[in-house]
C-alpha atoms as a PDB file:
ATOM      1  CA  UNK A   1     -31.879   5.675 -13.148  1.00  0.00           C
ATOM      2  CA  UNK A   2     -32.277   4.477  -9.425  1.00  0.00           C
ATOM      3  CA  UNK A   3     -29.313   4.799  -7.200  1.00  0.00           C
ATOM      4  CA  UNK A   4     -28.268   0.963  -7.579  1.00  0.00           C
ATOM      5  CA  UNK A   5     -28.321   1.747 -11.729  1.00  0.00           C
ATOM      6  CA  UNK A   6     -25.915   5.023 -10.418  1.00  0.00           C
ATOM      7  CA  UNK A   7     -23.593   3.181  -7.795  1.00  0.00           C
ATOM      8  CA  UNK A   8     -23.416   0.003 -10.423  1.00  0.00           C
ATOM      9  CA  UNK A   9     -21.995   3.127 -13.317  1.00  0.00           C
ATOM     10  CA  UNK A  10     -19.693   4.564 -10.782  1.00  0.00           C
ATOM     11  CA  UNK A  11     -18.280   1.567  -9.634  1.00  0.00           C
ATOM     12  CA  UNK A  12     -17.419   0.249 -13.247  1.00  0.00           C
ATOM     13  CA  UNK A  13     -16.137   3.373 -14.171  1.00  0.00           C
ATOM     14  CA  UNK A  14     -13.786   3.308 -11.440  1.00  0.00           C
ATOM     15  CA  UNK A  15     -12.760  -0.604 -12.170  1.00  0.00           C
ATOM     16  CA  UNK A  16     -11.686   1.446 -15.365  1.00  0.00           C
ATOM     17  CA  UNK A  17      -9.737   3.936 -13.702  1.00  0.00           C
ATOM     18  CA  UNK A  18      -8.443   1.506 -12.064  1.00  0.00           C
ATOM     19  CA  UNK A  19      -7.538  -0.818 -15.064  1.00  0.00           C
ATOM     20  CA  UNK A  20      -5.959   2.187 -16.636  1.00  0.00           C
ATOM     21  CA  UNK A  21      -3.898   3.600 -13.456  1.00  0.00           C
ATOM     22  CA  UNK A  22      -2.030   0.055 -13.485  1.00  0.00           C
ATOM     23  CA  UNK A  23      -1.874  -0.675 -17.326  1.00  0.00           C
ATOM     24  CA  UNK A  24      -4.656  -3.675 -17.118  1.00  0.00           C
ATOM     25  CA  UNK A  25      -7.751  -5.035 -18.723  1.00  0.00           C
ATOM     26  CA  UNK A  26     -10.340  -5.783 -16.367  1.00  0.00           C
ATOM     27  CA  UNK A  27     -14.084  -7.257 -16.448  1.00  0.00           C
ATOM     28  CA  UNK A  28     -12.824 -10.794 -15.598  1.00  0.00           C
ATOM     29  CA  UNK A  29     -12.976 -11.760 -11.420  1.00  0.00           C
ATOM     30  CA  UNK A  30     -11.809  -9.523  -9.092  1.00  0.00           C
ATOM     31  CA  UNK A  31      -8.470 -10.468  -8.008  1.00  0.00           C
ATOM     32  CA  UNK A  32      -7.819 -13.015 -10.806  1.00  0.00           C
ATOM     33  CA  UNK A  33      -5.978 -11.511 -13.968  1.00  0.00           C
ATOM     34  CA  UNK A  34      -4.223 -15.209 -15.391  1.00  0.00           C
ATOM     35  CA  UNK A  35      -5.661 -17.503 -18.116  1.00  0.00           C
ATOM     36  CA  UNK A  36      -5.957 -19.946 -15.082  1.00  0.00           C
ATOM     37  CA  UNK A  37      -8.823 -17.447 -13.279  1.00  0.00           C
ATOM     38  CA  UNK A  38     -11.118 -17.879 -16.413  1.00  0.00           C
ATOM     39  CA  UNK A  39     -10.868 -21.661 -16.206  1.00  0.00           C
ATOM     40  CA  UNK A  40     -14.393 -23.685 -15.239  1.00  0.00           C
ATOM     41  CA  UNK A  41     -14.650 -26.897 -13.847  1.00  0.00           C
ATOM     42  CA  UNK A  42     -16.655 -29.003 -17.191  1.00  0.00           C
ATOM     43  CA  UNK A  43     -19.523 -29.982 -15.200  1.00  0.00           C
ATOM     44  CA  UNK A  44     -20.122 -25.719 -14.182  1.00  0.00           C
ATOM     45  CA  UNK A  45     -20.158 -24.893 -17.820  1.00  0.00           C
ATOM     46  CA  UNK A  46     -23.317 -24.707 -18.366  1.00  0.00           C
ATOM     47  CA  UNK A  47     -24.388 -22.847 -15.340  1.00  0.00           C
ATOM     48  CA  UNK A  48     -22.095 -20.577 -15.565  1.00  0.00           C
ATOM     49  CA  UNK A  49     -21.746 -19.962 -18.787  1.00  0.00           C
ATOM     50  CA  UNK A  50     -19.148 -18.272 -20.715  1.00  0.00           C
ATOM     51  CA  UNK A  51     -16.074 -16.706 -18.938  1.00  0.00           C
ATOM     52  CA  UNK A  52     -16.310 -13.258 -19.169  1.00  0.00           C
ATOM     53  CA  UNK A  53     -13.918 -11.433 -21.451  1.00  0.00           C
ATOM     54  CA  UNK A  54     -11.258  -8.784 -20.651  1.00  0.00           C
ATOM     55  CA  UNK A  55     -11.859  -5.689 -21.634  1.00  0.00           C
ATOM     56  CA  UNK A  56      -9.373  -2.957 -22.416  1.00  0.00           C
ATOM     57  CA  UNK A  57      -9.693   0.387 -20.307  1.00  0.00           C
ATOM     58  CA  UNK A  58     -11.480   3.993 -21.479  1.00  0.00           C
ATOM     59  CA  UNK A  59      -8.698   5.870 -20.880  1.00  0.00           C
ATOM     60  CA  UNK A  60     -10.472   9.193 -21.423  1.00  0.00           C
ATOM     61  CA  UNK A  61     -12.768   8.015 -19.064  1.00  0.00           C
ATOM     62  CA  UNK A  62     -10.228   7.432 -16.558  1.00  0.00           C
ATOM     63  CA  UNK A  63      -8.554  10.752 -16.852  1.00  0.00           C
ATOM     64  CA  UNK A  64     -12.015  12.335 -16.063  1.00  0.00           C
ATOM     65  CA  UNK A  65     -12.137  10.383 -13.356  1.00  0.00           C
ATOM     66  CA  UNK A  66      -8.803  10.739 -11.614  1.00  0.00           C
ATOM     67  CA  UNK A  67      -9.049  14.632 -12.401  1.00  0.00           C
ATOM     68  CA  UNK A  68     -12.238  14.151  -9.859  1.00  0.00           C
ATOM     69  CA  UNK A  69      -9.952  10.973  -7.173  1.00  0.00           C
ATOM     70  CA  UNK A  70      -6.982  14.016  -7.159  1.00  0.00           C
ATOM     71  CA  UNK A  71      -9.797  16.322  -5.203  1.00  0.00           C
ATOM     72  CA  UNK A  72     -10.704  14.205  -2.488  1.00  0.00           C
ATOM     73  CA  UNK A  73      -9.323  14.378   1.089  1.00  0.00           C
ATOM     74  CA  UNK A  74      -6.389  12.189   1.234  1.00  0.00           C
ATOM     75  CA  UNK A  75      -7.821   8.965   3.070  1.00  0.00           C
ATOM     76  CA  UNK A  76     -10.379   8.401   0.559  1.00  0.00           C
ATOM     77  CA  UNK A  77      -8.170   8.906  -2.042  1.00  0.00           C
ATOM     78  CA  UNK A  78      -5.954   6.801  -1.030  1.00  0.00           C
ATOM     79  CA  UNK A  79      -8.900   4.144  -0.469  1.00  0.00           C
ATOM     80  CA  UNK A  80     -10.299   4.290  -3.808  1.00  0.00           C
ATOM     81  CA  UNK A  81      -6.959   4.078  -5.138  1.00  0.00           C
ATOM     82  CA  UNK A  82      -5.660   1.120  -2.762  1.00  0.00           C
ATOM     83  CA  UNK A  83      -9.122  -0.937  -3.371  1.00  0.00           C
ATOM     84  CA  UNK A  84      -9.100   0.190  -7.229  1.00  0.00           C
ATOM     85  CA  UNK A  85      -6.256   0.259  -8.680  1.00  0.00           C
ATOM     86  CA  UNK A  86      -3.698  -1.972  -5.918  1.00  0.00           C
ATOM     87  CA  UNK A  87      -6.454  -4.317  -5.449  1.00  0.00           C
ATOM     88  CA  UNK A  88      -5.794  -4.509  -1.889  1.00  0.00           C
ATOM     89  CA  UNK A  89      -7.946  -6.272   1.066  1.00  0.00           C
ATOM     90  CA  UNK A  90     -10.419  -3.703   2.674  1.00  0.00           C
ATOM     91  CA  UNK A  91      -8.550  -3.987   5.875  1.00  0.00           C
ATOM     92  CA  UNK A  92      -5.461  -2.903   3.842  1.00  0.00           C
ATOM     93  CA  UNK A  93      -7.138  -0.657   2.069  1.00  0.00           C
ATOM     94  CA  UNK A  94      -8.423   0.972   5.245  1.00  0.00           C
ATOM     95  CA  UNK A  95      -4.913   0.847   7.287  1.00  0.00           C
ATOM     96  CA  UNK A  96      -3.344   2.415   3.714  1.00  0.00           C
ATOM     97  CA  UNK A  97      -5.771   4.895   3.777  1.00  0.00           C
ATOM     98  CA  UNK A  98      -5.305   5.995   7.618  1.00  0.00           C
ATOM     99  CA  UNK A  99      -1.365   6.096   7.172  1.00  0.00           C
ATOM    100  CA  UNK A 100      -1.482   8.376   4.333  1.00  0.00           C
ATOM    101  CA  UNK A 101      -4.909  10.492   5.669  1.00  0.00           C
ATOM    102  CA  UNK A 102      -3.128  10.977   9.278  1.00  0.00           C
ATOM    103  CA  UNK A 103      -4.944  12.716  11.661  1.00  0.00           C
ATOM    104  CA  UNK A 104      -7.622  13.335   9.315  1.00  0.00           C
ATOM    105  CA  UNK A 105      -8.561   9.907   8.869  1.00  0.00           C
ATOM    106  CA  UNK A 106     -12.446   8.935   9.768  1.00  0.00           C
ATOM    107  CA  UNK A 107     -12.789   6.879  12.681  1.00  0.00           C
ATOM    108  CA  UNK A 108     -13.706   3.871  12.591  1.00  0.00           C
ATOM    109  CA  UNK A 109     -12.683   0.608  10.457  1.00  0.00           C
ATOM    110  CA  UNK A 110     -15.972   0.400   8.487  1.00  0.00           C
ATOM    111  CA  UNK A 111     -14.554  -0.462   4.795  1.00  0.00           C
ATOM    112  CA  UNK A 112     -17.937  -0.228   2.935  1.00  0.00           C
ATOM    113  CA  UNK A 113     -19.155   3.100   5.128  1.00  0.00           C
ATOM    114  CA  UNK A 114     -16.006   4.322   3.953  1.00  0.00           C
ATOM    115  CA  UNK A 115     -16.427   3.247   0.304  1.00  0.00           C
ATOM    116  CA  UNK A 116     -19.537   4.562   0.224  1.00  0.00           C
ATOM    117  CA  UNK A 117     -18.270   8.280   1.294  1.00  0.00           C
ATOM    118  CA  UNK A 118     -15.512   8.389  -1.020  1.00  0.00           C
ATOM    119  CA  UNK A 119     -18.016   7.385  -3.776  1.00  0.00           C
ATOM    120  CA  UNK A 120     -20.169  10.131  -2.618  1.00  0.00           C
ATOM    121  CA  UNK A 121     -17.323  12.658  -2.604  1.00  0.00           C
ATOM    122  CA  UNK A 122     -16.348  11.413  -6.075  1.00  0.00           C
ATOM    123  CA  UNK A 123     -20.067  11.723  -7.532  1.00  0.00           C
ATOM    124  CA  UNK A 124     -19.821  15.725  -6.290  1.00  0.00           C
ATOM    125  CA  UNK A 125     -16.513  16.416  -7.496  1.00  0.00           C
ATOM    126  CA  UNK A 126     -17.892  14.813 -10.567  1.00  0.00           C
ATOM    127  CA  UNK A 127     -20.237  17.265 -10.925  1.00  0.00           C
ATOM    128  CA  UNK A 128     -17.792  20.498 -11.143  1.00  0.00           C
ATOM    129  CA  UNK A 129     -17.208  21.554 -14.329  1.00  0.00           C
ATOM    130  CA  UNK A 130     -13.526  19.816 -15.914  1.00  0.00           C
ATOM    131  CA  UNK A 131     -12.456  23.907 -15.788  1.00  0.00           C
ATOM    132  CA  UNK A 132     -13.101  23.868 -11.750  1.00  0.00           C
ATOM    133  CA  UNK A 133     -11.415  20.452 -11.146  1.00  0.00           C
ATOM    134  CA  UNK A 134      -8.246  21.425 -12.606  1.00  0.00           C
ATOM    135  CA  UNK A 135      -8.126  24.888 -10.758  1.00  0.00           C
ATOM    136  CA  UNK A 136      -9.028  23.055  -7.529  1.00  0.00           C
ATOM    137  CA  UNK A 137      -6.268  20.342  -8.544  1.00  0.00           C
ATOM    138  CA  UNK A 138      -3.648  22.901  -8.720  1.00  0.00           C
ATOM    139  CA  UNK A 139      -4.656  24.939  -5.359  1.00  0.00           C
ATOM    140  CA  UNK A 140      -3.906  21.514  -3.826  1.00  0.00           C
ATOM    141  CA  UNK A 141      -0.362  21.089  -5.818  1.00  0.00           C
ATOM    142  CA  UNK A 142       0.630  24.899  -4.584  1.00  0.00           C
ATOM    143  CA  UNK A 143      -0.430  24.181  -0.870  1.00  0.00           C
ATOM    144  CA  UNK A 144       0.891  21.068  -1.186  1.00  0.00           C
ATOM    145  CA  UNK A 145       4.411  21.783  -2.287  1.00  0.00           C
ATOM    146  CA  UNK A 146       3.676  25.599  -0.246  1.00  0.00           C
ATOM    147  CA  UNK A 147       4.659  27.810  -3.690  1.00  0.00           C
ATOM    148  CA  UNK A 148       1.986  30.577  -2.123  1.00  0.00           C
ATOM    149  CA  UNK A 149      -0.486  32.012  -4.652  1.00  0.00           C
ATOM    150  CA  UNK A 150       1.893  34.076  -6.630  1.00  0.00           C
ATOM    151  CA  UNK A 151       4.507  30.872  -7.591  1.00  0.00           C
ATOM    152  CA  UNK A 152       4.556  30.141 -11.150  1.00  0.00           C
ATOM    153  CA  UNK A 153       2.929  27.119 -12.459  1.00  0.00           C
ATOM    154  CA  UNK A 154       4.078  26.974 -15.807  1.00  0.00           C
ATOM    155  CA  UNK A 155       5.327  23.817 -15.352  1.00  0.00           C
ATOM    156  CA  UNK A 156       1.876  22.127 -14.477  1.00  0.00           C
ATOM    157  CA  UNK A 157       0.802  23.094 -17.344  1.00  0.00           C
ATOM    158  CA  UNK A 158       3.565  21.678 -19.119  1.00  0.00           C
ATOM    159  CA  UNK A 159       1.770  18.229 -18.188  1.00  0.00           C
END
């Protein structure tokens, strides 16, 4: 598989994530969800052919995936999630990003250099083992919320 066959599979498997985040189907045009965006002019019927149909979300997919989106520094997670599952501009998604990243943030208003990183970041918190992610996931949940090591997370697991 070259690395346009790999970025193609990522990027579909995060339009699912991002279908199933926000309850949608997707496949159809970006940015279009209505009966009207499937309409076609008669006379481009025939070069366009068919409108594509919608197609209804892998969920178990998509939890693999946002066990891997929960691990990422905060701008690009909040850039996948603003450009996959809000379906924001990338100059949105970028300013989103930066408010909720802070001081972190990348320099820089690049949208596809910063795509491209958070789908790099994905594709190696991919690889951890499902055991790892969720271990990492909850190191982040007890900084975040400061429990220290020795707080009881019973009721993560709960969930």
């Amino acid at each position: 598989m070259t690395a346009a066959d790999e970025t193609g599979a990522l990027d579909l498997r995060l339009e699912n994530w991002g279908a199933a985040i926000s309850g949608r189907s997707f496949g159809g045009a970006r940015g279009t969800e209505s009966i009207e965006g499937r309409y076609r002019s008669p006379q481009q019927w025939h070069a366009l052919g068919a409108p594509q149909a919608l197609i209804e979300p892998d969920h178990e997919d998509a939890q693999i995936i946002e066990s891997a989106v929960v691990l990422l520094p905060l701008f690009y997670h909040a850039l996948l999630r603003a450009w996959y599952v809000r379906r924001l501009s990338p100059g949105t998604c970028v300013s989103r990003a930066r408010e909720v990243g802070g001081a972190a943030s990348p320099e820089g208003a690049h949208f596809p250099r910063h795509l491209d990183r958070a789908q790099e970041l994905l594709v190696a918190a991919l690889a951890l083992p499902a055991v790892i992610r969720r271990d990492r996931a909850r190191a982040y949940v007890r900084k975040a919320l400061d429990l220290g090591d020795a707080a009881p997370m019973a009721a993560l697991d709960r969930g």
